[in-house]
Protein backbone atom coordinates (compact mmCIF):
# COMPACT_ATOMS: atom_id res chain seq x y z
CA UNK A 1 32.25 47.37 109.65
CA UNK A 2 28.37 48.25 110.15
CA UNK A 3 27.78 49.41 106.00
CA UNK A 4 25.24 52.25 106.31
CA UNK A 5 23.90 53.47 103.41
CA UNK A 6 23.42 57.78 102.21
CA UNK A 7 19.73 58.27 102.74
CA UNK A 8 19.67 62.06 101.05
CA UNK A 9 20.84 61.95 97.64
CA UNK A 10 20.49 65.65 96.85
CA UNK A 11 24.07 66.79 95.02
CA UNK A 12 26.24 68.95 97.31
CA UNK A 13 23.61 68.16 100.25
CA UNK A 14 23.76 64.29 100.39
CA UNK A 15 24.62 62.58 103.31
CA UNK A 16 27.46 60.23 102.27
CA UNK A 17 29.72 61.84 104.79
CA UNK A 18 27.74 60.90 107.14
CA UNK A 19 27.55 57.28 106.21
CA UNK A 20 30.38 57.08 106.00
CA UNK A 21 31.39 58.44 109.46
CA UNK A 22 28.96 55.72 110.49
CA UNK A 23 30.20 52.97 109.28
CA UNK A 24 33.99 52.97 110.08
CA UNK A 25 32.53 53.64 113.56
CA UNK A 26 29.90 51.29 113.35
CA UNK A 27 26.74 53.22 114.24
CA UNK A 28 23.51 53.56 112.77
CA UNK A 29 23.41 56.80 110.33
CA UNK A 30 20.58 58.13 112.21
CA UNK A 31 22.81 58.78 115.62
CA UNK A 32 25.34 60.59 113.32
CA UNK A 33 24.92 64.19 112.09
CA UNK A 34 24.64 65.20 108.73
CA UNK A 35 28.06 67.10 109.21
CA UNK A 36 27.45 68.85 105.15
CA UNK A 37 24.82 70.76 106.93
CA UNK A 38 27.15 72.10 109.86
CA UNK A 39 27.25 75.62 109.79
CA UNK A 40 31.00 75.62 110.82
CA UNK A 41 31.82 73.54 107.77
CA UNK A 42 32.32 69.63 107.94
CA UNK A 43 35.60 69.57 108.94
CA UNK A 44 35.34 70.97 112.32
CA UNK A 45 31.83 68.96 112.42
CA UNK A 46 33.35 65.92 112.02
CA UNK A 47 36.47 66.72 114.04
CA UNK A 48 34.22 67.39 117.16
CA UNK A 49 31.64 64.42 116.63
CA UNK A 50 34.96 62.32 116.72
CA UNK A 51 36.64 63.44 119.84
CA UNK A 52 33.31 63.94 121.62
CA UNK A 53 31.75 60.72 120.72
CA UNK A 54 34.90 58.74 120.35
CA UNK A 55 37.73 60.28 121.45
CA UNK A 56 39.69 60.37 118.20
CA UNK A 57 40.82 63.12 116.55
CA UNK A 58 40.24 63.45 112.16
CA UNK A 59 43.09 64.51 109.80
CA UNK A 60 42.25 65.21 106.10
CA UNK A 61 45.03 65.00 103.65
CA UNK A 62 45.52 65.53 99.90
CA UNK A 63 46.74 63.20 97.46
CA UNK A 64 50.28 63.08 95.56
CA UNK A 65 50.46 64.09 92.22
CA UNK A 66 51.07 60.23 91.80
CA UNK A 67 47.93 59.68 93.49
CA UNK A 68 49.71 58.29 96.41
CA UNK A 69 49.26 59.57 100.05
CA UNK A 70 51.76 62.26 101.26
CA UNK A 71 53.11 59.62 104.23
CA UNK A 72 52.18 55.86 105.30
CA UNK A 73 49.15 55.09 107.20
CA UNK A 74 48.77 52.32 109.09
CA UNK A 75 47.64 49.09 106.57
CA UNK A 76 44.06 47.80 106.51
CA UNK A 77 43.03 51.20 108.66
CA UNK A 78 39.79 52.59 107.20
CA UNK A 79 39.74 55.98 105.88
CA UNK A 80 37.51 58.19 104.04
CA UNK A 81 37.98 59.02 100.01
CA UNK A 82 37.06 61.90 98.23
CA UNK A 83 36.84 62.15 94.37
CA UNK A 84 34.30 62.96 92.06
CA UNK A 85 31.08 61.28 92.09
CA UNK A 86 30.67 59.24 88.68
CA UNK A 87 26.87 60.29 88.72
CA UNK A 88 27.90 64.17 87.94
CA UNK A 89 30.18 66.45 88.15
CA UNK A 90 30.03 67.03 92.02
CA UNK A 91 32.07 65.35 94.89
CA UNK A 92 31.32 62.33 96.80
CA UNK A 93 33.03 60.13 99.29
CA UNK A 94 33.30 56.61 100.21
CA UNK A 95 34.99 54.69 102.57
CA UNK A 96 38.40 53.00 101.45
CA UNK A 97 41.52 50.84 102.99
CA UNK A 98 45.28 51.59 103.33
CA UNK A 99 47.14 49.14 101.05
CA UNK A 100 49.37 46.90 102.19
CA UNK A 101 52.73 49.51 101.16
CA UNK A 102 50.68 51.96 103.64
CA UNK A 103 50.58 55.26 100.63
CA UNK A 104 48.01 53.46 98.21
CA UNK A 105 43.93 53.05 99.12
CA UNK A 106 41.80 50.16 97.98
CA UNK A 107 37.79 50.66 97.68
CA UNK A 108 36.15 49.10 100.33
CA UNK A 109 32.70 50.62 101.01
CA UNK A 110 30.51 53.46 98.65
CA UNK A 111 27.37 54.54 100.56
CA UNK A 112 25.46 55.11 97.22
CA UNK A 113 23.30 52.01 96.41
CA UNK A 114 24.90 52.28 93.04
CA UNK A 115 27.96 51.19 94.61
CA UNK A 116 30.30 52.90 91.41
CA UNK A 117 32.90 54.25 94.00
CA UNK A 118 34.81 57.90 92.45
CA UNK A 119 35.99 58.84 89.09
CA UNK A 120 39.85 59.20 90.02
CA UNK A 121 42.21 61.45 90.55
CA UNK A 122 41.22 61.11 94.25
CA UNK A 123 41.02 64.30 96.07
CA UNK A 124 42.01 63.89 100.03
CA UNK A 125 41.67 60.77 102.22
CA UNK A 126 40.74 61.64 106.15
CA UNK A 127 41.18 59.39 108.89
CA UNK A 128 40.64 58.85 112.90
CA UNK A 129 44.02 58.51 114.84
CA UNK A 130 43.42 58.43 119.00
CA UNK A 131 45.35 61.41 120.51
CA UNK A 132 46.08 59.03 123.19
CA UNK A 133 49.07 57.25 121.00
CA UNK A 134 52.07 57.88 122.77
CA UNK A 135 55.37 55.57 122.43
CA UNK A 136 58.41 55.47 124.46
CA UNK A 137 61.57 54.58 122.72
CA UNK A 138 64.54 53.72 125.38
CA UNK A 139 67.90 54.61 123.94
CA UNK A 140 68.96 56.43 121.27
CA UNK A 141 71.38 54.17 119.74
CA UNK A 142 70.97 52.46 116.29
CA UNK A 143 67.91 50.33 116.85
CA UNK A 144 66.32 52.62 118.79
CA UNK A 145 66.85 55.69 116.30
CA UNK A 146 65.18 53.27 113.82
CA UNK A 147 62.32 52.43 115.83
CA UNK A 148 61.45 56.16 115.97
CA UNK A 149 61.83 56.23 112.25
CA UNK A 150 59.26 53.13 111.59
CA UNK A 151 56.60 54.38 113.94
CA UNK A 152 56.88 58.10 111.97
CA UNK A 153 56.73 56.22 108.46
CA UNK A 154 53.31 54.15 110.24
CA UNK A 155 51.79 56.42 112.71
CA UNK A 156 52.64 59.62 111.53
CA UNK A 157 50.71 61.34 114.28
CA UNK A 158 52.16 59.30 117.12
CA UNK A 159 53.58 61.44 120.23
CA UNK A 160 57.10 60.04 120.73
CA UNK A 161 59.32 60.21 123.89
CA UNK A 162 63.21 59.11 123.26
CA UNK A 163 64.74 58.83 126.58
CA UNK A 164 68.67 58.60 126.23
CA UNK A 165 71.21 58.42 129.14
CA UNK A 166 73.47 60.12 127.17
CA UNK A 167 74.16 63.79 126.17
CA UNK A 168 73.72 62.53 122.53
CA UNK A 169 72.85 60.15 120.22
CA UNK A 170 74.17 57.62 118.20
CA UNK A 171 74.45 54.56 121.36
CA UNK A 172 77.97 53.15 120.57
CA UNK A 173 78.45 54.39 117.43
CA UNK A 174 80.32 57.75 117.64
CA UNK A 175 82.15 60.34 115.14
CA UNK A 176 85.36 61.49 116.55
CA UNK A 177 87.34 63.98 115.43
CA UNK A 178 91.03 62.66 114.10
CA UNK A 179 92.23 65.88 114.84
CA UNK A 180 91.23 66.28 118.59
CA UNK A 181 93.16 62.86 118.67
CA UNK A 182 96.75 63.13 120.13
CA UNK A 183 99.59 60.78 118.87
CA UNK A 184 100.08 59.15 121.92
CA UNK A 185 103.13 57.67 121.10
């Protein structure tokens, strides 16, 4: 990771968004917008910066009560934090990695020179996921019903195509009905 640092320190005007943006893509600050000055709001700034620039798309997501993500992210991605800044009583954001169990976040990067990271609870975590993921499972038996379920608990935002040869799923497991069962003897 390229670590740029905020340049504008102003509260509620700063660009730490920005460096941060910069950094997990590893560009200098100055070819990245100030997206807290958008006049659509940052989200939608930073959304189309990402899939213009780098064809990725960004989702934001709020924290647990537990302060825990709401599903797994990959581990060791890079994702964006925001809390309060420990400077005032006004946000800030930093850049962060998924923990090893995929729901926790571990500091990794604060674009303040101060480096003092966010006074917790945490308030949402965004991150870049390429809207080019797509998996193919084959067979929608046991393993491959599992598969489907790993990739969902890892890449939540992952397009997934099952393709079965059967009318159902299950592979060679199957419920039958006792009843539908003649005595055949």
């Amino acid at each position: 990771m390229n670590r740029q640092h905020q340049t504008d320190f102003r509260p509620g005007h700063g660009n730490a968004l920005q460096a941060c943006v910069a950094s997990i893509f590893e560009k200098p600050i100055t070819s990245v917008p100030n997206f807290i000055n958008d006049v659509n709001g940052y989200y939608q700034a930073i959304q189309k910066y990402a899939m213009s620039k780098h064809q990725f798309q960004f989702q934001k997501v709020n924290f647990n009560s537990d302060g825990l993500l709401p599903f797994a992210i990959l581990p060791g991605s890079r994702v964006i934090l925001r809390g309060t800044s420990p400077r005032g009583d006004f946000g800030h954001v930093v850049v962060a990695k998924v923990s090893e169990d995929g729901r926790s976040v571990e500091n990794d990067f604060d674009p303040h020179p101060s480096g003092e990271f966010l006074i917790h609870p945490l308030v949402w975590c965004g991150f870049f996921i390429s809207p080019k993921e797509h998996v193919i499972v084959i067979g929608g038996g046991a393993c491959g019903l599992a598969c489907i379920r790993e990739i969902r608990r890892l890449r939540p935002h992952t397009c997934i195509t099952l393709i079965e040869g059967r009318n159902r799923l299950g592979g060679r497991c199957c419920t039958v009905n006792l009843d539908d069962v003649q005595d055949k003897s």
